[in-house]
N, C-alpha and C. Protein backbone atom coordinates (compact mmCIF):
# COMPACT_ATOMS: atom_id res chain seq x y z
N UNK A 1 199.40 5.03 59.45
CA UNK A 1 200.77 4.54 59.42
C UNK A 1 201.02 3.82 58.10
N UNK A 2 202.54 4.12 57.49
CA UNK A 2 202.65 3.58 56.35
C UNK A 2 203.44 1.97 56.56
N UNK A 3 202.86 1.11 56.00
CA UNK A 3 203.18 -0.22 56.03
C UNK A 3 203.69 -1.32 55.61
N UNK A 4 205.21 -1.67 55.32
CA UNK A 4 205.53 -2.92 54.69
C UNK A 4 205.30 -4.26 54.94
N UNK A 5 204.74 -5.17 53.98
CA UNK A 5 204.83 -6.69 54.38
C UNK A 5 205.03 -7.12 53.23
N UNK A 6 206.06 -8.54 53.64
CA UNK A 6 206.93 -8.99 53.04
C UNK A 6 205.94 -10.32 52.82
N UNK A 7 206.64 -11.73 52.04
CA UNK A 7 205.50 -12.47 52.08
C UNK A 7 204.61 -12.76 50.97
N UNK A 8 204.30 -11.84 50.41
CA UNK A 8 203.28 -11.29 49.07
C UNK A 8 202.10 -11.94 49.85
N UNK A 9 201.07 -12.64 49.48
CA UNK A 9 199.50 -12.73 49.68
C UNK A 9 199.85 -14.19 50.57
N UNK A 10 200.44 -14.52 51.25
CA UNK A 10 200.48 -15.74 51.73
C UNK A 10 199.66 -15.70 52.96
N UNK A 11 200.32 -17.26 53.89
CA UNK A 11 198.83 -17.21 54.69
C UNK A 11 198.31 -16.51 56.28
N UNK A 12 200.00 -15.81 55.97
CA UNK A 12 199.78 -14.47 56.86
C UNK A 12 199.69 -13.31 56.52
N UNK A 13 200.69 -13.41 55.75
CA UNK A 13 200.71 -11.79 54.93
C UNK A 13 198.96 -11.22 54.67
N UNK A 14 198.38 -11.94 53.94
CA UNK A 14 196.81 -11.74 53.05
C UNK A 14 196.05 -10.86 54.12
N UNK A 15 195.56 -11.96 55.34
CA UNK A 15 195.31 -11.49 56.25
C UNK A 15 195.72 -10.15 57.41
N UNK A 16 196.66 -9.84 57.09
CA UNK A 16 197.33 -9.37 58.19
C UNK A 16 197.31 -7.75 56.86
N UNK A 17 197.37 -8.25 56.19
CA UNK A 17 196.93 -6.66 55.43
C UNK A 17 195.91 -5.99 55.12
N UNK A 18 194.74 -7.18 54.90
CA UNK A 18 193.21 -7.11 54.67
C UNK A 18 193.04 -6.40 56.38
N UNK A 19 193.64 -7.01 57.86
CA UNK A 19 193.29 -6.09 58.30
C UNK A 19 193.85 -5.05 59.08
N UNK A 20 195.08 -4.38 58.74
CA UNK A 20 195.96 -3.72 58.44
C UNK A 20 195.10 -1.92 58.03
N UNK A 21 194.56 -2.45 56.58
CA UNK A 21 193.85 -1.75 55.81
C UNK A 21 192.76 -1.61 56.14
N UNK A 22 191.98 -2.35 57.12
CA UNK A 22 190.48 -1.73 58.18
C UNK A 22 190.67 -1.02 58.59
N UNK A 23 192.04 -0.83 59.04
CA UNK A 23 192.00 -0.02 60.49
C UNK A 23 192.47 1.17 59.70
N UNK A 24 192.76 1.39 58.29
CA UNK A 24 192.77 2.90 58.03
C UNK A 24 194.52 2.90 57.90
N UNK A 25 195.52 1.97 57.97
CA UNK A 25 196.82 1.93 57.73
C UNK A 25 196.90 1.75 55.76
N UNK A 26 198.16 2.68 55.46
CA UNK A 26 198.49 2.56 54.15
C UNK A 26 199.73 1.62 54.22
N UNK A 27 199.15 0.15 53.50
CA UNK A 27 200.18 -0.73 53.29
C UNK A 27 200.15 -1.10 52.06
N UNK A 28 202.24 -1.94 51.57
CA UNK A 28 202.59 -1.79 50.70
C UNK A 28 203.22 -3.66 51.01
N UNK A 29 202.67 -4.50 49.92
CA UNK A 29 202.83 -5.59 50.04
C UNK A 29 203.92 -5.84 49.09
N UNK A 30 204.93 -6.77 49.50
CA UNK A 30 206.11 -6.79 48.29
C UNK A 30 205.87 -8.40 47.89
N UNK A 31 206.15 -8.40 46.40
CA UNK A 31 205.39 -9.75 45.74
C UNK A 31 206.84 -10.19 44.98
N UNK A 32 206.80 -11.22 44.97
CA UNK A 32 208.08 -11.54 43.38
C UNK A 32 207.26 -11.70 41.85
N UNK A 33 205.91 -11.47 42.11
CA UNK A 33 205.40 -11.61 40.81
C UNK A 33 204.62 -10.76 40.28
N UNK A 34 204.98 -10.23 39.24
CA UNK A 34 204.06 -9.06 38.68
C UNK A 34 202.31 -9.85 38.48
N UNK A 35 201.71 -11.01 38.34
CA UNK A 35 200.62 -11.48 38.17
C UNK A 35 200.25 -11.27 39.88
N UNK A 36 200.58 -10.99 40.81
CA UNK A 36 199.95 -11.04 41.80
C UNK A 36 199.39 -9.34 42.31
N UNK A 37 200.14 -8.83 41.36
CA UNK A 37 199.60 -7.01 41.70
C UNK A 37 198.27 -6.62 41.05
N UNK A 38 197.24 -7.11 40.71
CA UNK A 38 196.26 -7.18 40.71
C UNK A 38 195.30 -7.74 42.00
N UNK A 39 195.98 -8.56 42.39
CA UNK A 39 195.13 -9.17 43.49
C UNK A 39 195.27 -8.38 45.10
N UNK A 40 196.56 -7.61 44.67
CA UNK A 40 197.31 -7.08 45.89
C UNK A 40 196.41 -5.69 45.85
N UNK A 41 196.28 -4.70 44.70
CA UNK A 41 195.27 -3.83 44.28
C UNK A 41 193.80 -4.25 44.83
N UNK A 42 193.53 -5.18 44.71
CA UNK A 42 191.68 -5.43 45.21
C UNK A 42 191.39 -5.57 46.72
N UNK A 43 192.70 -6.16 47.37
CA UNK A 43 192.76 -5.47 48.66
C UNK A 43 193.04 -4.17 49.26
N UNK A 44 193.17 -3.34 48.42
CA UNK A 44 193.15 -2.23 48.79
C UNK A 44 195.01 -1.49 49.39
N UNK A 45 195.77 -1.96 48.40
CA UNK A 45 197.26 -2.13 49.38
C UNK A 45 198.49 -2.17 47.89
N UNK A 46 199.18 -0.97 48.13
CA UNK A 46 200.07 -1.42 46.81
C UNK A 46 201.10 -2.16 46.93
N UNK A 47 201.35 -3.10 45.30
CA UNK A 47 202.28 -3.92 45.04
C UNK A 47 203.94 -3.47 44.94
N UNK A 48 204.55 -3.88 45.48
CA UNK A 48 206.06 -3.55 45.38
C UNK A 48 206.38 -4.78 44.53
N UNK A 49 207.07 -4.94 43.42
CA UNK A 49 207.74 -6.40 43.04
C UNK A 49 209.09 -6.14 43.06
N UNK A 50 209.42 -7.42 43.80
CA UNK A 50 210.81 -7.62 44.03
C UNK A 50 211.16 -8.89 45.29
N UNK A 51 212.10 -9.04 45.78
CA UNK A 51 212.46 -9.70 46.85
C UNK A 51 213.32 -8.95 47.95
N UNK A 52 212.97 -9.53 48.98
CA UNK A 52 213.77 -9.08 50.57
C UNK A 52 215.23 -9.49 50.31
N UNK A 53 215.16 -10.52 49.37
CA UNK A 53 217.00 -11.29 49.21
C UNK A 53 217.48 -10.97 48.50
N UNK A 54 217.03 -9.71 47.52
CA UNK A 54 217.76 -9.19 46.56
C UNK A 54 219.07 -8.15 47.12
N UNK A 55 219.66 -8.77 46.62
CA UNK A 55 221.39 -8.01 47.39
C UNK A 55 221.65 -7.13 46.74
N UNK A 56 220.84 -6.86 45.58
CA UNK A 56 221.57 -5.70 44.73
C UNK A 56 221.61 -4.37 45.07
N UNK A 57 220.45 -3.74 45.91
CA UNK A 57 220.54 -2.65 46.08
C UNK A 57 220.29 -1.39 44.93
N UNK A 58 220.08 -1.80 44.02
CA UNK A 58 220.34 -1.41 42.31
C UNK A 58 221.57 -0.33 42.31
N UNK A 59 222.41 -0.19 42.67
CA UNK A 59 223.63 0.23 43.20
C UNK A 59 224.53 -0.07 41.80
N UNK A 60 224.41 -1.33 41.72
CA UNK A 60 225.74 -1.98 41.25
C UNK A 60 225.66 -1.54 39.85
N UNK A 61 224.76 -1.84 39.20
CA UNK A 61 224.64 -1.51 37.63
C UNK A 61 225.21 -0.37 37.40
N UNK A 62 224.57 0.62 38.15
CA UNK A 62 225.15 1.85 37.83
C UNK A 62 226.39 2.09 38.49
N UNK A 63 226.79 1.67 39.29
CA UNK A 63 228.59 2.02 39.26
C UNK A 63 229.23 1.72 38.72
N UNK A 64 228.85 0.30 37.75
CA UNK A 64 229.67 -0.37 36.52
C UNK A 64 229.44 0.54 35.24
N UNK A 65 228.34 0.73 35.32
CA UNK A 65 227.86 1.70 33.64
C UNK A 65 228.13 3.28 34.25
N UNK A 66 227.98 3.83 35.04
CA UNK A 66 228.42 5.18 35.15
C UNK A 66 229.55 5.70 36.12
N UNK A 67 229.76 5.07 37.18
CA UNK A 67 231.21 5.37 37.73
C UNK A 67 230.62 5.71 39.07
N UNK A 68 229.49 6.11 39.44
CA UNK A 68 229.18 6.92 40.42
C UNK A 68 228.07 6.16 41.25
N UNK A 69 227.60 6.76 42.30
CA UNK A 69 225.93 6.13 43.25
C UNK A 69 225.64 7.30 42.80
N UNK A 70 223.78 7.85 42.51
CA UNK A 70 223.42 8.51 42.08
C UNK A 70 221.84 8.06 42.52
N UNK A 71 221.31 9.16 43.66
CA UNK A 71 220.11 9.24 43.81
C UNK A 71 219.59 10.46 44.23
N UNK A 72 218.84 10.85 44.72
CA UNK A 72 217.49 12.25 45.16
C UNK A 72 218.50 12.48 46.59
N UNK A 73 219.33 11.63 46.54
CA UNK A 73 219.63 12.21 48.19
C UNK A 73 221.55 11.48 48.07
N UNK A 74 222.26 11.83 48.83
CA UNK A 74 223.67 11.59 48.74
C UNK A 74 224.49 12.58 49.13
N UNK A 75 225.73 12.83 49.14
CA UNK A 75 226.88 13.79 49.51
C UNK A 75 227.07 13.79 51.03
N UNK A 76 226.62 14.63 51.32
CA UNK A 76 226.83 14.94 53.11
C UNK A 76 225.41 14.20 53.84
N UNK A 77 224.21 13.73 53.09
CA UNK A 77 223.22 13.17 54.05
C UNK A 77 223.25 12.15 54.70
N UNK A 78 223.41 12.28 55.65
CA UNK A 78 223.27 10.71 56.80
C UNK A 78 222.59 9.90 56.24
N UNK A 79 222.60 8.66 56.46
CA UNK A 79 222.00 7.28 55.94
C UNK A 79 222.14 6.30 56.86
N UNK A 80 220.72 6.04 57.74
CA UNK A 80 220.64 4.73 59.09
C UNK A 80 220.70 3.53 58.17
N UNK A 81 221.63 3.07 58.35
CA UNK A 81 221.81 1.60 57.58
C UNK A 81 221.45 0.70 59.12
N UNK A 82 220.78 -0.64 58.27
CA UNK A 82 220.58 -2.09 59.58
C UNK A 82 221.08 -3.32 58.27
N UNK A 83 221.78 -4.34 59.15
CA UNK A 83 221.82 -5.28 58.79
C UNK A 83 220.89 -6.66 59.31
N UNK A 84 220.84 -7.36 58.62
CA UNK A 84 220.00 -8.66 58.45
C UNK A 84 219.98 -9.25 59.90
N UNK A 85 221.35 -9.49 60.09
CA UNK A 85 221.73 -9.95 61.76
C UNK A 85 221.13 -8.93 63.24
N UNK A 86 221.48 -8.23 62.69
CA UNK A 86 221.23 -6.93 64.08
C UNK A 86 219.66 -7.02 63.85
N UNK A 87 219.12 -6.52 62.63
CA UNK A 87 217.12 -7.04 62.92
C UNK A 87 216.87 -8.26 63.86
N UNK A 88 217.63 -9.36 63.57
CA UNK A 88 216.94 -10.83 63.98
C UNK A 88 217.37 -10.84 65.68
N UNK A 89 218.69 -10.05 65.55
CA UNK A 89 219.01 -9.93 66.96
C UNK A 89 218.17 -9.04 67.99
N UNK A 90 217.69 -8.16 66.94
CA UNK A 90 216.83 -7.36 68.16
C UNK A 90 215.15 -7.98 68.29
N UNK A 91 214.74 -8.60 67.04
CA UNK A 91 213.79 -9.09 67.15
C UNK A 91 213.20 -10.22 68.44
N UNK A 92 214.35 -10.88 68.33
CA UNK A 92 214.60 -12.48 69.40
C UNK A 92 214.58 -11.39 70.91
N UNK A 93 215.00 -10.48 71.07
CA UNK A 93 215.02 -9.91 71.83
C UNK A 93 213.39 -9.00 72.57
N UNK A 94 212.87 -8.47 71.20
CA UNK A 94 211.40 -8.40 71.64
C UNK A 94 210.66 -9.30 72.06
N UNK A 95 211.06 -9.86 71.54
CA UNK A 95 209.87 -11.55 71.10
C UNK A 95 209.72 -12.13 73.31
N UNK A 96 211.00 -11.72 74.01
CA UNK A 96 210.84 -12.48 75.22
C UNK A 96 210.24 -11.42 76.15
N UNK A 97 210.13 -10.06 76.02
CA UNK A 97 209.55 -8.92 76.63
C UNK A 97 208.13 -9.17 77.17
N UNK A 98 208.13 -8.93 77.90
CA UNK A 98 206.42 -8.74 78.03
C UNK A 98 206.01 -7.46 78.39
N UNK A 99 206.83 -6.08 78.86
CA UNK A 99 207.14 -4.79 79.11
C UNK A 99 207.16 -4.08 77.57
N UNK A 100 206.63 -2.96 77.68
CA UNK A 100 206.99 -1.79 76.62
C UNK A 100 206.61 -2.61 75.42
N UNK A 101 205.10 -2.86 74.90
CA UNK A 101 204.65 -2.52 73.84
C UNK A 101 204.04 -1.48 72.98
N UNK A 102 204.68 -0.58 73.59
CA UNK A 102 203.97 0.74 72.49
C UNK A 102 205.20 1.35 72.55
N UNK A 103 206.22 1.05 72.92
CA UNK A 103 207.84 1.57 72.41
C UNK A 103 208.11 1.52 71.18
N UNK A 104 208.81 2.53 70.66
CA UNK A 104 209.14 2.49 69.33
C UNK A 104 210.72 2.18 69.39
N UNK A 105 211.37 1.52 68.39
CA UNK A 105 212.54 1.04 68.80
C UNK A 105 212.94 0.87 67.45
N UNK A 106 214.49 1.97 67.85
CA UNK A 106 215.06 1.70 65.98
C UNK A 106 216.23 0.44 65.90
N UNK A 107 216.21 -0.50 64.75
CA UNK A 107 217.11 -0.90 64.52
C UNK A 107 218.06 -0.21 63.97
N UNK A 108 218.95 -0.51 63.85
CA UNK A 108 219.72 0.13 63.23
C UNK A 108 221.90 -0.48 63.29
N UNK A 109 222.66 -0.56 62.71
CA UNK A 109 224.03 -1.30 62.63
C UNK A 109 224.77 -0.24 62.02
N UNK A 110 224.68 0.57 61.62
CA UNK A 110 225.57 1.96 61.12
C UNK A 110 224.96 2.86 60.84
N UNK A 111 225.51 4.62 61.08
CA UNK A 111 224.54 5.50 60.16
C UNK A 111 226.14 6.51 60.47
N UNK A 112 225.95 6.88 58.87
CA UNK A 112 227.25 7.47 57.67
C UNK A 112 226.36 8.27 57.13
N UNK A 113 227.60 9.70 56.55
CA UNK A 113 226.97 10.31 55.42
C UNK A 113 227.41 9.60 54.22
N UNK A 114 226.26 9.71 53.44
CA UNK A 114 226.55 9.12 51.90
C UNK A 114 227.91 8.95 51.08
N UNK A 115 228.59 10.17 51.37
CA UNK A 115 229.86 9.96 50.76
C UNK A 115 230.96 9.33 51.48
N UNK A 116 230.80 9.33 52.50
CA UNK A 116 231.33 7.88 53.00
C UNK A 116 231.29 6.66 53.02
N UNK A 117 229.85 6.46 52.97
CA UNK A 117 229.69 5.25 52.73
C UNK A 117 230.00 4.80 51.09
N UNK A 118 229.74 5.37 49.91
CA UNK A 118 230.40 5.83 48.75
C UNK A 118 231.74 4.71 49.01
N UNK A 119 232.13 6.10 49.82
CA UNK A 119 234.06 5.50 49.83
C UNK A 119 234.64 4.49 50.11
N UNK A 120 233.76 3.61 51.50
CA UNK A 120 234.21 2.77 52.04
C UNK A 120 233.62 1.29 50.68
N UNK A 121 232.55 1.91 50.14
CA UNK A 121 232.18 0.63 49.23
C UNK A 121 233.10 0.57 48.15
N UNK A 122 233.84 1.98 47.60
CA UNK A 122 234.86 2.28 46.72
C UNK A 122 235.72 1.98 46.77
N UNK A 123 236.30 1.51 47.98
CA UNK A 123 237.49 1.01 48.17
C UNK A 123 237.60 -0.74 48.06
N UNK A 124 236.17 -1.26 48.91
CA UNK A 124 236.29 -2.87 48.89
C UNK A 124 236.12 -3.48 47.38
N UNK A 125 235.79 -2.16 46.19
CA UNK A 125 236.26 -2.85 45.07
C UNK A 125 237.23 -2.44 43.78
N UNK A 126 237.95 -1.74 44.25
CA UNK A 126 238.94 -1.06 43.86
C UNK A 126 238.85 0.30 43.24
N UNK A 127 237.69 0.80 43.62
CA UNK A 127 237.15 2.65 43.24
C UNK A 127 237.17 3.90 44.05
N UNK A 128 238.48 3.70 44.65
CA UNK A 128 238.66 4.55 45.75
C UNK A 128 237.96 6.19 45.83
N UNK A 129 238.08 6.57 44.67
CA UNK A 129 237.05 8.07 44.42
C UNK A 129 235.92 7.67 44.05
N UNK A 130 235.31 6.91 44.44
CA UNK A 130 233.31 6.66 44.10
C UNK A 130 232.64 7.38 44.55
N UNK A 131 231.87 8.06 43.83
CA UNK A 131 230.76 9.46 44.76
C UNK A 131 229.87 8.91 44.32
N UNK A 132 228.77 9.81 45.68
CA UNK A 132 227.43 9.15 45.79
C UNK A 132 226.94 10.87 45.70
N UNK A 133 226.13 10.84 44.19
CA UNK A 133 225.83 12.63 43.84
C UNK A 133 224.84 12.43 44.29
N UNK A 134 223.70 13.62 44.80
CA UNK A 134 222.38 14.26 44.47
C UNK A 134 222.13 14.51 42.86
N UNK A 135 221.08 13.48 42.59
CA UNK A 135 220.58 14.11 40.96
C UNK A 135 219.19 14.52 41.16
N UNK A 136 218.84 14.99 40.07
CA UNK A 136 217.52 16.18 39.93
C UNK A 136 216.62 14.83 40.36
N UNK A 137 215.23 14.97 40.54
CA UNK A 137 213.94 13.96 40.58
C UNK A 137 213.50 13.37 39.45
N UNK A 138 213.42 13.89 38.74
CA UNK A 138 212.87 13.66 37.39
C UNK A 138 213.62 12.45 36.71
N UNK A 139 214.95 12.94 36.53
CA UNK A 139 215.59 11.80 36.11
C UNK A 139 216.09 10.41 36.83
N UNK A 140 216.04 10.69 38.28
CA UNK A 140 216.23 9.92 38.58
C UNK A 140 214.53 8.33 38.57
N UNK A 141 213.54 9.47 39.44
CA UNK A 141 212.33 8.81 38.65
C UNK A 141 211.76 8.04 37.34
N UNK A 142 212.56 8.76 36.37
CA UNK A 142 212.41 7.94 34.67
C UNK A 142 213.08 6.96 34.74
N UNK A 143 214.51 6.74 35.39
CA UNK A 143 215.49 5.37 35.70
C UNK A 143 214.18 4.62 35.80
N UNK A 144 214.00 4.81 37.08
CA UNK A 144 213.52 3.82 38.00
C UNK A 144 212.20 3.13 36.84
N UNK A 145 211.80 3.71 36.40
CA UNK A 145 210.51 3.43 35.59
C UNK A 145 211.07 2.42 34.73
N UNK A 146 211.85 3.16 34.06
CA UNK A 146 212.30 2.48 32.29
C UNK A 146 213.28 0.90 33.06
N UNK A 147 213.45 1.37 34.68
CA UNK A 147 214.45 -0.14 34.87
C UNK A 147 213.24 -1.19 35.41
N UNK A 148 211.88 -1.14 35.44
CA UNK A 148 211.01 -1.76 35.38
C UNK A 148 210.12 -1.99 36.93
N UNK A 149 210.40 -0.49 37.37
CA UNK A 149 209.91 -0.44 38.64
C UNK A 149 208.44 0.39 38.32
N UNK A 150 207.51 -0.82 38.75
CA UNK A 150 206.37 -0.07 38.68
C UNK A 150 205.81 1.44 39.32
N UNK A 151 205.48 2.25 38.74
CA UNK A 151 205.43 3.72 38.34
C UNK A 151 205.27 4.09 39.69
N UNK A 152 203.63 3.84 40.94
CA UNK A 152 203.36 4.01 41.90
C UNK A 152 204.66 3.96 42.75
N UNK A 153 205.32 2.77 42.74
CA UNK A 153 206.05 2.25 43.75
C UNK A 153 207.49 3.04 43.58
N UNK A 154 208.01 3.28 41.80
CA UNK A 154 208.81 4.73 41.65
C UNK A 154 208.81 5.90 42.49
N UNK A 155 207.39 6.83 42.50
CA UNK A 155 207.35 7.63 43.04
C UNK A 155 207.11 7.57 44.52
N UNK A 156 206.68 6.63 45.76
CA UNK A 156 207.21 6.69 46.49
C UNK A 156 208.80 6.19 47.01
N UNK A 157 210.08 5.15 46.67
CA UNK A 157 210.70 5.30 46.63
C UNK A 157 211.94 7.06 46.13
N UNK A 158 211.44 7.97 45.19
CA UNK A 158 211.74 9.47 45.21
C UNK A 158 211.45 9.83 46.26
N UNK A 159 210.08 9.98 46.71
CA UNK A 159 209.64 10.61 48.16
C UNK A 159 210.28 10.14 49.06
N UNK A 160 210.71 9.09 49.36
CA UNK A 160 211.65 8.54 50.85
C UNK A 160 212.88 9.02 50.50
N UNK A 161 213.64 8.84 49.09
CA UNK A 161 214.92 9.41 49.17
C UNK A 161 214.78 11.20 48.86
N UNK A 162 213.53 11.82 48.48
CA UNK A 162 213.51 13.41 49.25
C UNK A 162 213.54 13.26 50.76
N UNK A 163 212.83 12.74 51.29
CA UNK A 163 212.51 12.99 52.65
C UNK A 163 213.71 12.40 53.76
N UNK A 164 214.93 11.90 52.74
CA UNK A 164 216.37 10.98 53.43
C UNK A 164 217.55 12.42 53.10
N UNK A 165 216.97 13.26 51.92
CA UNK A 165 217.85 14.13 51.80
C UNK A 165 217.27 15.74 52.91
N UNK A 166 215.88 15.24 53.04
CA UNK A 166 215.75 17.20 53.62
C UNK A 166 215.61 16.77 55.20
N UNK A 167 216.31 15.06 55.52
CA UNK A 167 216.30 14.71 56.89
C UNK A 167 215.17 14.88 57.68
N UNK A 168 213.94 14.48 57.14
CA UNK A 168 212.88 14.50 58.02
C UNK A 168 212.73 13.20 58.52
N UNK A 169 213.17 12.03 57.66
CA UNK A 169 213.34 10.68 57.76
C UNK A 169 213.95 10.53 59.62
N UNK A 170 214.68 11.68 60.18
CA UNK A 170 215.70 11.49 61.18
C UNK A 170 215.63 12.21 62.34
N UNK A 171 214.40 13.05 61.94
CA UNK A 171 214.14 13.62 62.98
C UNK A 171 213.76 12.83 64.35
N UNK A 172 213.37 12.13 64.51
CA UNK A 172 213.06 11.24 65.73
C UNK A 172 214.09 10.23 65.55
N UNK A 173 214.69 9.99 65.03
CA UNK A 173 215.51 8.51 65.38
C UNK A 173 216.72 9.33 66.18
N UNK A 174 217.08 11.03 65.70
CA UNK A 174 218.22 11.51 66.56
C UNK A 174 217.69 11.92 67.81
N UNK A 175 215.89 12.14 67.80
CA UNK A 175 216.30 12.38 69.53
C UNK A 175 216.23 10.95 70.16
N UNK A 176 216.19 10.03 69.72
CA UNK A 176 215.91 8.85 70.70
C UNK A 176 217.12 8.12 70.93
N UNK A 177 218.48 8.57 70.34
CA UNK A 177 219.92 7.96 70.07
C UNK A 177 220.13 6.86 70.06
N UNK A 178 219.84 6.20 69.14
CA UNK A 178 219.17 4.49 69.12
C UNK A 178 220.64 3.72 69.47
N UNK A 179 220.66 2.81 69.95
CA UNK A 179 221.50 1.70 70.23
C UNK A 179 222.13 0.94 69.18
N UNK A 180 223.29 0.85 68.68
CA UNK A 180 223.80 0.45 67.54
C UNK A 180 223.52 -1.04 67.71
N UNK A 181 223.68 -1.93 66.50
CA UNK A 181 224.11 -3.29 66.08
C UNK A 181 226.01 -3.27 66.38
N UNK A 182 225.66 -4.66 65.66
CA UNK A 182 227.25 -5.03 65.46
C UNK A 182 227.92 -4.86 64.43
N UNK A 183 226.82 -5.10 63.43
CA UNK A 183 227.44 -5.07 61.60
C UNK A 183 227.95 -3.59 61.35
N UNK A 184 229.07 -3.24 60.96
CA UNK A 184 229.64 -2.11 60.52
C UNK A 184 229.49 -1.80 58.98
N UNK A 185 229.75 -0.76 58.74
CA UNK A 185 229.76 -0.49 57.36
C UNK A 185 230.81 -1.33 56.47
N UNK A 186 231.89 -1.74 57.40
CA UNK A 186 233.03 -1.91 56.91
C UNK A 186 232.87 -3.80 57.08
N UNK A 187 231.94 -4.43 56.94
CA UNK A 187 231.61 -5.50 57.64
C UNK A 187 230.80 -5.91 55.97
N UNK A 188 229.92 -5.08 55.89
CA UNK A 188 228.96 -5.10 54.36
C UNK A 188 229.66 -5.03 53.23
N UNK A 189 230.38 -4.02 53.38
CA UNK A 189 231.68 -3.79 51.98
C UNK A 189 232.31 -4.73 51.13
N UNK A 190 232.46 -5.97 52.59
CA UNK A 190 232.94 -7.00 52.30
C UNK A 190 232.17 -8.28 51.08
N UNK A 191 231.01 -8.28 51.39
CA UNK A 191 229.40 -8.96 51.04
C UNK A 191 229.62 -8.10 49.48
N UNK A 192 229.37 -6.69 49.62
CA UNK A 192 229.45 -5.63 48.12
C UNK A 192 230.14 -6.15 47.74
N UNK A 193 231.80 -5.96 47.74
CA UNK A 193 232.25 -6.53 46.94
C UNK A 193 232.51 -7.74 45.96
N UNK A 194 231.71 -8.49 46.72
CA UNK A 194 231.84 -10.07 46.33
C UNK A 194 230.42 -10.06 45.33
N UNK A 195 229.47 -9.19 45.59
CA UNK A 195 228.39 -9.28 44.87
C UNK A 195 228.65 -8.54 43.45
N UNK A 196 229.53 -7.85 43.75
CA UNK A 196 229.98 -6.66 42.49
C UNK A 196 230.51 -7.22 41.47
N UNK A 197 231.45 -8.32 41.89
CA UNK A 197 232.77 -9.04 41.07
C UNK A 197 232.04 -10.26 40.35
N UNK A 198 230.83 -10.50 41.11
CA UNK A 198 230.07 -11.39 40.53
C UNK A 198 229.30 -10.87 39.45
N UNK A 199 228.86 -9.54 39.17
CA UNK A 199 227.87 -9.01 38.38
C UNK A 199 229.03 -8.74 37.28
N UNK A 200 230.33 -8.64 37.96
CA UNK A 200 231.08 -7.77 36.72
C UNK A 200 231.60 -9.57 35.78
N UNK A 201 231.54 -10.52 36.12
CA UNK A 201 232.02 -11.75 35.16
C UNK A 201 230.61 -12.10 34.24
């Protein structure tokens, strides 16, 4: 099983990946500091750098510098979006269970095809025709590099947005017809925009 933890090497995270990675799971530890991806490497577990609170989405740059959303996957492909609230809400909700631990259970608060969601973000900041294209791999991969995303962690981010465009990502979440959140698409737009207007002063 492939594995995120958030946290970087702290005094759960460390542990909980060291044994994570016994048991034969591929995990991916996210750090805010490039000096800690060495240490994250000797456990046996790759470094993501970045933060969980980063709102950017890396979205924004490029709709200001090129006009468009532009990734490996977009146009007509569905996209399970969750918000922050609906996780914590369903979490608080596991947390009192004592039934069904080997259930798999999707979060989830909206799921749109790309060019909708495009639109609805196009509109909360005044870009009513904003498209969200399919671009080749390659280039989109060199972005990601040259914008200072370490190389490993590049190429699986491509692989999730191949595997978001040829919908294998969805094969099980549509037969299980997951239970929506509350947060709408049209709920976030709101948040985008305010983050957008901030990047654009």
């Amino acid at each position: 099983m492939e594995i995120v933890l958030t946290g970087s090497l702290g005094h759960i995270s460390k542990p909980l990946a060291t044994a994570l990675i016994a048991k034969g799971h591929g995990v991916t530890v996210v750090t805010r500091s490039n000096g800690r991806i060495p240490e994250i490497g000797k456990l046996g577990a790759k470094a993501a750098v970045g933060s969980v609170e980063d709102g950017r989405f890396a979205f924004i740059p490029m709709i200001q510098s090129a006009g468009f959303i532009g990734s490996v996957y977009g146009g007509d492909d569905r996209l399970a979006m969750v918000a922050p609230a609906d996780i914590a809400a369903a979490v608080a909700e596991e947390l009192e269970k004592t039934d069904g631990a080997d259930r798999v259970r999707y979060v989830c608060s909206d799921d749109r095809p790309c060019r909708e969601v495009a639109a609805v973000l196009g509109r909360s900041i005044g870009m009513p025709d904003l498209q969200w294209r399919v671009l080749p791999r390659e280039p989109v991969l060199a972005a990601l590099i040259s914008n200072g995303v370490p190389e490993n962690f590049a190429l699986n981010l491509v692989e999730l947005g191949e595997a978001t465009h040829a919908g294998i990502l969805r094969k099980h979440f549509e037969q299980v017809s997951p239970t929506f959140g509350t947060v709408k698409l049209e709920s976030f737009a709101a948040e985008f925009a305010q983050m957008f207007n901030t990047k654009n002063k």
